[in-house]
PDB file of N, CA and C in Angstrom:
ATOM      1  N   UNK A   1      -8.908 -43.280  13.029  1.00  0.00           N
ATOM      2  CA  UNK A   1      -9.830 -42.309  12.461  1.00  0.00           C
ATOM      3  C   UNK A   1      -9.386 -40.885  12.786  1.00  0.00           C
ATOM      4  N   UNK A   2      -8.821 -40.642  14.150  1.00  0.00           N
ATOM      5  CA  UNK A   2      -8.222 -39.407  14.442  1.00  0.00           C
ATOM      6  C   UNK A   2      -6.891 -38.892  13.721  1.00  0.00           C
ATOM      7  N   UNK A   3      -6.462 -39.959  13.437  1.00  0.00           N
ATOM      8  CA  UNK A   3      -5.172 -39.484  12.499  1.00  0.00           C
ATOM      9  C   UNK A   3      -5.451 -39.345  11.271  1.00  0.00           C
ATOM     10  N   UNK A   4      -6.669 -39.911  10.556  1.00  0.00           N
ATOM     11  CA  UNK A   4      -6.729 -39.632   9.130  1.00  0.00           C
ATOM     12  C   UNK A   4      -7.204 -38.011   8.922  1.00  0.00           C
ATOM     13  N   UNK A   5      -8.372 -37.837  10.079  1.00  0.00           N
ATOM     14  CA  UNK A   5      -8.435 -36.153  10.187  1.00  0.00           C
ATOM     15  C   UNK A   5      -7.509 -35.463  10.202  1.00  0.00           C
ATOM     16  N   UNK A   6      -7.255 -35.977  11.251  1.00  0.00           N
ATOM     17  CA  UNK A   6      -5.506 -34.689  11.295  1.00  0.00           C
ATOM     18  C   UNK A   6      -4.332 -34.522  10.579  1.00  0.00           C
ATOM     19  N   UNK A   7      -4.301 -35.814   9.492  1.00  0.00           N
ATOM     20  CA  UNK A   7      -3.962 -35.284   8.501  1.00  0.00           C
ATOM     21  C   UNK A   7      -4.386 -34.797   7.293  1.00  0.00           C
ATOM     22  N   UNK A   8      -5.611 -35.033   7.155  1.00  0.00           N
ATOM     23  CA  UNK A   8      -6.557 -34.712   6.435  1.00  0.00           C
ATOM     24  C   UNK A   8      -6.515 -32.968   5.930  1.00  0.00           C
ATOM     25  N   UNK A   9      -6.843 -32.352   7.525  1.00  0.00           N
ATOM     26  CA  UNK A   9      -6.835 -31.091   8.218  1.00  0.00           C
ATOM     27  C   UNK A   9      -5.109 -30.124   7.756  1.00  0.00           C
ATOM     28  N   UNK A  10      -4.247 -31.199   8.211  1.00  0.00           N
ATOM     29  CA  UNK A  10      -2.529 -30.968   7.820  1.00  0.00           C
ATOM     30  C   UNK A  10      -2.282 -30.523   6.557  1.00  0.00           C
ATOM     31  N   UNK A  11      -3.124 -31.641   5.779  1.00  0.00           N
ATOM     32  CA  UNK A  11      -2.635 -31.188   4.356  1.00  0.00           C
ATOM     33  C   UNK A  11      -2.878 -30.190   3.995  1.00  0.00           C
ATOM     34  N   UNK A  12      -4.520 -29.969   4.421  1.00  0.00           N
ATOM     35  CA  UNK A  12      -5.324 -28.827   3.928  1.00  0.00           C
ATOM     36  C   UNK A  12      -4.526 -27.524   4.168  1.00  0.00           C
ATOM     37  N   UNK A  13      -4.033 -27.628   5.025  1.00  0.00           N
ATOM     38  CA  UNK A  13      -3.403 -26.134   5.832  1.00  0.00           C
ATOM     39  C   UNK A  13      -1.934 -25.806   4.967  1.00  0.00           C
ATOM     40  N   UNK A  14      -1.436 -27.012   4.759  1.00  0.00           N
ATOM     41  CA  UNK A  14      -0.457 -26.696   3.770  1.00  0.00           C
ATOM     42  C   UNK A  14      -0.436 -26.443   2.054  1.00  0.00           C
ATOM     43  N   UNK A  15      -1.701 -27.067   1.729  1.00  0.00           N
ATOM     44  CA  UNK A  15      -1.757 -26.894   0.172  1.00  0.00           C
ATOM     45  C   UNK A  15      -2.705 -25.330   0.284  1.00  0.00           C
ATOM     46  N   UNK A  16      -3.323 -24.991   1.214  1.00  0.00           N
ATOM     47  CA  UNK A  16      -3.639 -23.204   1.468  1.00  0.00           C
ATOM     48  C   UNK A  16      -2.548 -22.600   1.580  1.00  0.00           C
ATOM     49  N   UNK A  17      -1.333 -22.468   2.508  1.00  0.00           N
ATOM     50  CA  UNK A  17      -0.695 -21.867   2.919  1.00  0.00           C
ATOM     51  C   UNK A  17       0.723 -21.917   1.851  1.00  0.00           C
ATOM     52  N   UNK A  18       0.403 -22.564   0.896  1.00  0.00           N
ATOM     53  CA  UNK A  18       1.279 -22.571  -0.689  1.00  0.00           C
ATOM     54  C   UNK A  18       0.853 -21.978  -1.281  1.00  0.00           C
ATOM     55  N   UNK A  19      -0.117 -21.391  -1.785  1.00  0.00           N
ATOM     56  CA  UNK A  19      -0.821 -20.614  -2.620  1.00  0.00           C
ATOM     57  C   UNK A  19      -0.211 -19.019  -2.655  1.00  0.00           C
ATOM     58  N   UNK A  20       0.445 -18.669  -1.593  1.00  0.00           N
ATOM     59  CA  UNK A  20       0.473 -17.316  -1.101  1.00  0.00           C
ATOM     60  C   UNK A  20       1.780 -17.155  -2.092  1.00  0.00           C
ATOM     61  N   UNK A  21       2.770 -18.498  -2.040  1.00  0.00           N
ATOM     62  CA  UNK A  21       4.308 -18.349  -2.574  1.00  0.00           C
ATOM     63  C   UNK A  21       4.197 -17.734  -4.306  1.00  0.00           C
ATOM     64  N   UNK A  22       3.014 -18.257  -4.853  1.00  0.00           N
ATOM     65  CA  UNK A  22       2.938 -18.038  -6.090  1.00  0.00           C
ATOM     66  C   UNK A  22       1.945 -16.470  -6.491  1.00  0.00           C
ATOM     67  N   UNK A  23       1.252 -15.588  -5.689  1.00  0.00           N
ATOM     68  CA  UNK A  23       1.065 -14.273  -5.564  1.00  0.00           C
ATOM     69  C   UNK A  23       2.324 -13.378  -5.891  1.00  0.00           C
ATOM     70  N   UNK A  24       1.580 -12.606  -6.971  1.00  0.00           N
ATOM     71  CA  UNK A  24       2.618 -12.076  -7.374  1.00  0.00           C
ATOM     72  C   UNK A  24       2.227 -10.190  -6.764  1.00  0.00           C
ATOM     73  N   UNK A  25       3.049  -9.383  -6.150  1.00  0.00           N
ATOM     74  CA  UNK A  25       2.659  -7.668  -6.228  1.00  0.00           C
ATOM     75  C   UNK A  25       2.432  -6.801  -7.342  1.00  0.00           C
ATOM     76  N   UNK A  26       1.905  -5.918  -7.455  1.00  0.00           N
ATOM     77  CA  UNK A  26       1.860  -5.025  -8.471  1.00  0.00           C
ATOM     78  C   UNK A  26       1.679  -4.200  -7.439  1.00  0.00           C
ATOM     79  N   UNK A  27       2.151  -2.775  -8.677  1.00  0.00           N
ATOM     80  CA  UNK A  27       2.237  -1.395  -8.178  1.00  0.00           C
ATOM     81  C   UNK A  27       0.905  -0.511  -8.362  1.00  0.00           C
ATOM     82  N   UNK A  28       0.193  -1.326  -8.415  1.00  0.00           N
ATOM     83  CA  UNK A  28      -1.463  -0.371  -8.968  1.00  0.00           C
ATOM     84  C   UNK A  28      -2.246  -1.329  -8.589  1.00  0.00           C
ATOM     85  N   UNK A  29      -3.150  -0.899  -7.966  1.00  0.00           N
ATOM     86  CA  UNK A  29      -4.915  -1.320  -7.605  1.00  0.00           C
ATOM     87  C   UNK A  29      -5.458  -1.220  -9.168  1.00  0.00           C
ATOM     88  N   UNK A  30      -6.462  -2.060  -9.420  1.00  0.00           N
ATOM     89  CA  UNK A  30      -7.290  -2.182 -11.190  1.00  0.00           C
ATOM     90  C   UNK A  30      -8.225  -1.888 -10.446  1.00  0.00           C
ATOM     91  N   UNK A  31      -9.360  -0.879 -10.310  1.00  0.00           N
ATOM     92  CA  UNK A  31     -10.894  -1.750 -10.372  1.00  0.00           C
ATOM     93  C   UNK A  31     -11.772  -1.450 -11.639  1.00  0.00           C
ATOM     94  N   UNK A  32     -12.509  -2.075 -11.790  1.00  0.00           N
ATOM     95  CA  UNK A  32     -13.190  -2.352 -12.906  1.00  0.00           C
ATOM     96  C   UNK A  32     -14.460  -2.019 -12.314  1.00  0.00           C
ATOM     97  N   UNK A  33     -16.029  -1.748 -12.864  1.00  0.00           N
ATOM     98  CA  UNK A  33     -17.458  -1.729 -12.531  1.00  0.00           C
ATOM     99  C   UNK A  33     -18.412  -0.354 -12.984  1.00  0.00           C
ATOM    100  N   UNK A  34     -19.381  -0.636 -12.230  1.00  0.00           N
ATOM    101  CA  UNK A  34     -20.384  -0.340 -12.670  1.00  0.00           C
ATOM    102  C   UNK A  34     -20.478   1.471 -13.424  1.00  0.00           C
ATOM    103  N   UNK A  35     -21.156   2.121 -14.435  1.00  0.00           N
ATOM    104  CA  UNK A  35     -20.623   3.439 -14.658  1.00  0.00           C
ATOM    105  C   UNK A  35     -21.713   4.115 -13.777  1.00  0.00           C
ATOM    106  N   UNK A  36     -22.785   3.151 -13.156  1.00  0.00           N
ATOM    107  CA  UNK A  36     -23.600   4.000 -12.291  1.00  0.00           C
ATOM    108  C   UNK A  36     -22.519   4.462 -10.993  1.00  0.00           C
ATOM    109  N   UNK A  37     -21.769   3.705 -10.570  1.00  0.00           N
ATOM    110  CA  UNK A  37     -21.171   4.153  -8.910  1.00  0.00           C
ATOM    111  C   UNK A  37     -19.383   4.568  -9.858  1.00  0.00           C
ATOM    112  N   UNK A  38     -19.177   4.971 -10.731  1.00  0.00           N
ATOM    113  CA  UNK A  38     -17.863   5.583 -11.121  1.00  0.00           C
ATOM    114  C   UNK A  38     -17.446   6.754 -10.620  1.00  0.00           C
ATOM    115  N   UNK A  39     -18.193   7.370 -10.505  1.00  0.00           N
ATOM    116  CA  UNK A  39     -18.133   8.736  -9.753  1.00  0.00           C
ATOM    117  C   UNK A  39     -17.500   8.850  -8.504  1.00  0.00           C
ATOM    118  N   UNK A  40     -18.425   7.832  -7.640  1.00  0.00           N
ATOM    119  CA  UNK A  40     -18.054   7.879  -5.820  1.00  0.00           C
ATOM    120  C   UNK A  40     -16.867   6.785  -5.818  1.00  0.00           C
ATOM    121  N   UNK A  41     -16.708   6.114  -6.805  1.00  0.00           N
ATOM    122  CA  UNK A  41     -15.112   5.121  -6.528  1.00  0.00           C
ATOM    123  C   UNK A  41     -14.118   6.598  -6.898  1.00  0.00           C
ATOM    124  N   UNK A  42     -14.104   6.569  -8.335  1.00  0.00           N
ATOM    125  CA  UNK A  42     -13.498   7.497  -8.532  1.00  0.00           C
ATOM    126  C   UNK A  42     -12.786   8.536  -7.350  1.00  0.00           C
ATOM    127  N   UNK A  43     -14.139   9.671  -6.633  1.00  0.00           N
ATOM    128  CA  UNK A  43     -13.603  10.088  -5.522  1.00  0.00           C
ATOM    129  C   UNK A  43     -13.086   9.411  -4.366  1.00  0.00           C
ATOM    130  N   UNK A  44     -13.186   8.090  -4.049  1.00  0.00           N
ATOM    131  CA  UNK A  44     -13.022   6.995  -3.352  1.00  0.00           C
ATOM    132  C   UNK A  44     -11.215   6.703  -3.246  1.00  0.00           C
ATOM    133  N   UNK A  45     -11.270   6.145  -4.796  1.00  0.00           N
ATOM    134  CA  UNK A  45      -9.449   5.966  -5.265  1.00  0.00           C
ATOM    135  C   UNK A  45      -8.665   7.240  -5.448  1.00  0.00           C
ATOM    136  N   UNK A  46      -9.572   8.716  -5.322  1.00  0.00           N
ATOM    137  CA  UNK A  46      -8.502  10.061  -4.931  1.00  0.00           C
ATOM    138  C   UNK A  46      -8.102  10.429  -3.784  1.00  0.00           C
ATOM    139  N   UNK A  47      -9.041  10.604  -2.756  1.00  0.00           N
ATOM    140  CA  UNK A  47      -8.620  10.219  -1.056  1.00  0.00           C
ATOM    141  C   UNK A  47      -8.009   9.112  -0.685  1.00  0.00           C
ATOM    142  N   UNK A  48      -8.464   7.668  -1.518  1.00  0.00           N
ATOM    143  CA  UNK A  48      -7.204   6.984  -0.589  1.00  0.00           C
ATOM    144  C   UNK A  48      -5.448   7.137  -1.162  1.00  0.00           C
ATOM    145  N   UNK A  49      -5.168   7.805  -2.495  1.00  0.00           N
ATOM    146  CA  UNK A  49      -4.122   8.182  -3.046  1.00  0.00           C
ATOM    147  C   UNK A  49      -3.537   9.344  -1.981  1.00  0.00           C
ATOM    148  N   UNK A  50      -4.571  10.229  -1.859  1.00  0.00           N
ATOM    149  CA  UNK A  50      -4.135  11.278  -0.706  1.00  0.00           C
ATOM    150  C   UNK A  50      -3.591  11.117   0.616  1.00  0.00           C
ATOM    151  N   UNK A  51      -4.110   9.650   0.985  1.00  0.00           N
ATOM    152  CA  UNK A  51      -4.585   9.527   2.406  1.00  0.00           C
ATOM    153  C   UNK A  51      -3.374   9.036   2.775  1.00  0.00           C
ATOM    154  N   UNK A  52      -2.513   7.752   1.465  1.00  0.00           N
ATOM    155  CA  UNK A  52      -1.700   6.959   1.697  1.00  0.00           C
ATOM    156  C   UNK A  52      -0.682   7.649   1.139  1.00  0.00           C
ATOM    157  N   UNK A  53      -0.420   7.923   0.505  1.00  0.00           N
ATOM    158  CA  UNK A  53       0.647   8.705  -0.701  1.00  0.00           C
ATOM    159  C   UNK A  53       0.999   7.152  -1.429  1.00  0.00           C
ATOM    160  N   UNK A  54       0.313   6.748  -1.803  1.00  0.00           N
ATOM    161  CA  UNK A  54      -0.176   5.533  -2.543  1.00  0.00           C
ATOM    162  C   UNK A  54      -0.434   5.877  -4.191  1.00  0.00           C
ATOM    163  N   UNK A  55      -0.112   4.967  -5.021  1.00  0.00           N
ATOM    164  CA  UNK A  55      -0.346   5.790  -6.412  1.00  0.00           C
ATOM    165  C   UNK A  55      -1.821   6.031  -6.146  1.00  0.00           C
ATOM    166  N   UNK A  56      -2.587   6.451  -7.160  1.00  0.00           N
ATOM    167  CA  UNK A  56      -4.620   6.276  -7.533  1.00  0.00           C
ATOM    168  C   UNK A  56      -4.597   5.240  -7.684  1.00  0.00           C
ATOM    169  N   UNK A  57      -5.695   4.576  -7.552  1.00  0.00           N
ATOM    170  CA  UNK A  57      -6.377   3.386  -7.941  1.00  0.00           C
ATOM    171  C   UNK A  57      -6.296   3.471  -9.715  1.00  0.00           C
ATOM    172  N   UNK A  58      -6.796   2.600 -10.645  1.00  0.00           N
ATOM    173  CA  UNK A  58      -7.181   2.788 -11.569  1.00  0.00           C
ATOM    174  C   UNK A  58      -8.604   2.321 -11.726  1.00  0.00           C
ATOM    175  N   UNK A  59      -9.493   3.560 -12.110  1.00  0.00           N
ATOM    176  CA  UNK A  59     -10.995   3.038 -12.145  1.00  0.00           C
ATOM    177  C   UNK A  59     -10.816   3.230 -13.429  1.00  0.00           C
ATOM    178  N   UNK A  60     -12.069   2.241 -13.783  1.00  0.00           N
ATOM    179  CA  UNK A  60     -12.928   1.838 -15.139  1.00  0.00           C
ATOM    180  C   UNK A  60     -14.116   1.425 -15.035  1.00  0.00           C
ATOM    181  N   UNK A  61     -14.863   2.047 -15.759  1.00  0.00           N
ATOM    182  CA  UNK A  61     -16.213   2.151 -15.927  1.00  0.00           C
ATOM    183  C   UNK A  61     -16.976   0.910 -17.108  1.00  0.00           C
ATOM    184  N   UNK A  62     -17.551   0.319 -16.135  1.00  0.00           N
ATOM    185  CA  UNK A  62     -18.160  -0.588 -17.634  1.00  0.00           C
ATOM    186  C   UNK A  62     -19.547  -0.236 -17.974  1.00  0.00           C
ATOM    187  N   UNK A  63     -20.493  -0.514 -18.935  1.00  0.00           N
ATOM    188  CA  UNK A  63     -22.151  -0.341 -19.007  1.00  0.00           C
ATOM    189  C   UNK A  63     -22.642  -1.130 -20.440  1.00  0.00           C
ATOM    190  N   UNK A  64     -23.908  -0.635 -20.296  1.00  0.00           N
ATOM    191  CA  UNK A  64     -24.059  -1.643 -21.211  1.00  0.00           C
ATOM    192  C   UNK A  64     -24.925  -0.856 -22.552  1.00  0.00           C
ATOM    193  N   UNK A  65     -24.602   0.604 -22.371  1.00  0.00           N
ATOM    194  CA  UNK A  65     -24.975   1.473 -23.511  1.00  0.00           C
ATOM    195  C   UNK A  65     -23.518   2.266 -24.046  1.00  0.00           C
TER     196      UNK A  65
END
């Protein structure tokens, strides 16, 4: 019974720790949301561009008018 856990547990750790190989990078942050809080991301993704010398974020505003 202790070995079926532990491999149980084994596998698990390896079919997680595969997932990472197939992540791919990009050169830009997306965010997407609300047009009520666009404003304070907005200033949000200009300081951390500043902060890091990081490109901007790209914000987008969604709503429903």
């Amino acid at each position: 019974m202790k070995t079926l856990g532990f491999s149980a547990i084994a596998l698990s750790v390896i079919a997680l720790s595969a997932g990472g190989a197939f992540a791919q990078s990009r050169d830009h942050i997306h965010i997407v949301g609300s047009s009520t809080v666009f404003p304070y991301t907005q200033a949000v993704a200009e300081k951390f561009s500043n902060q890091t010398g990081a490109p901007a974020p790209i914000v987008e505003a969604t709503g429903i008018g």
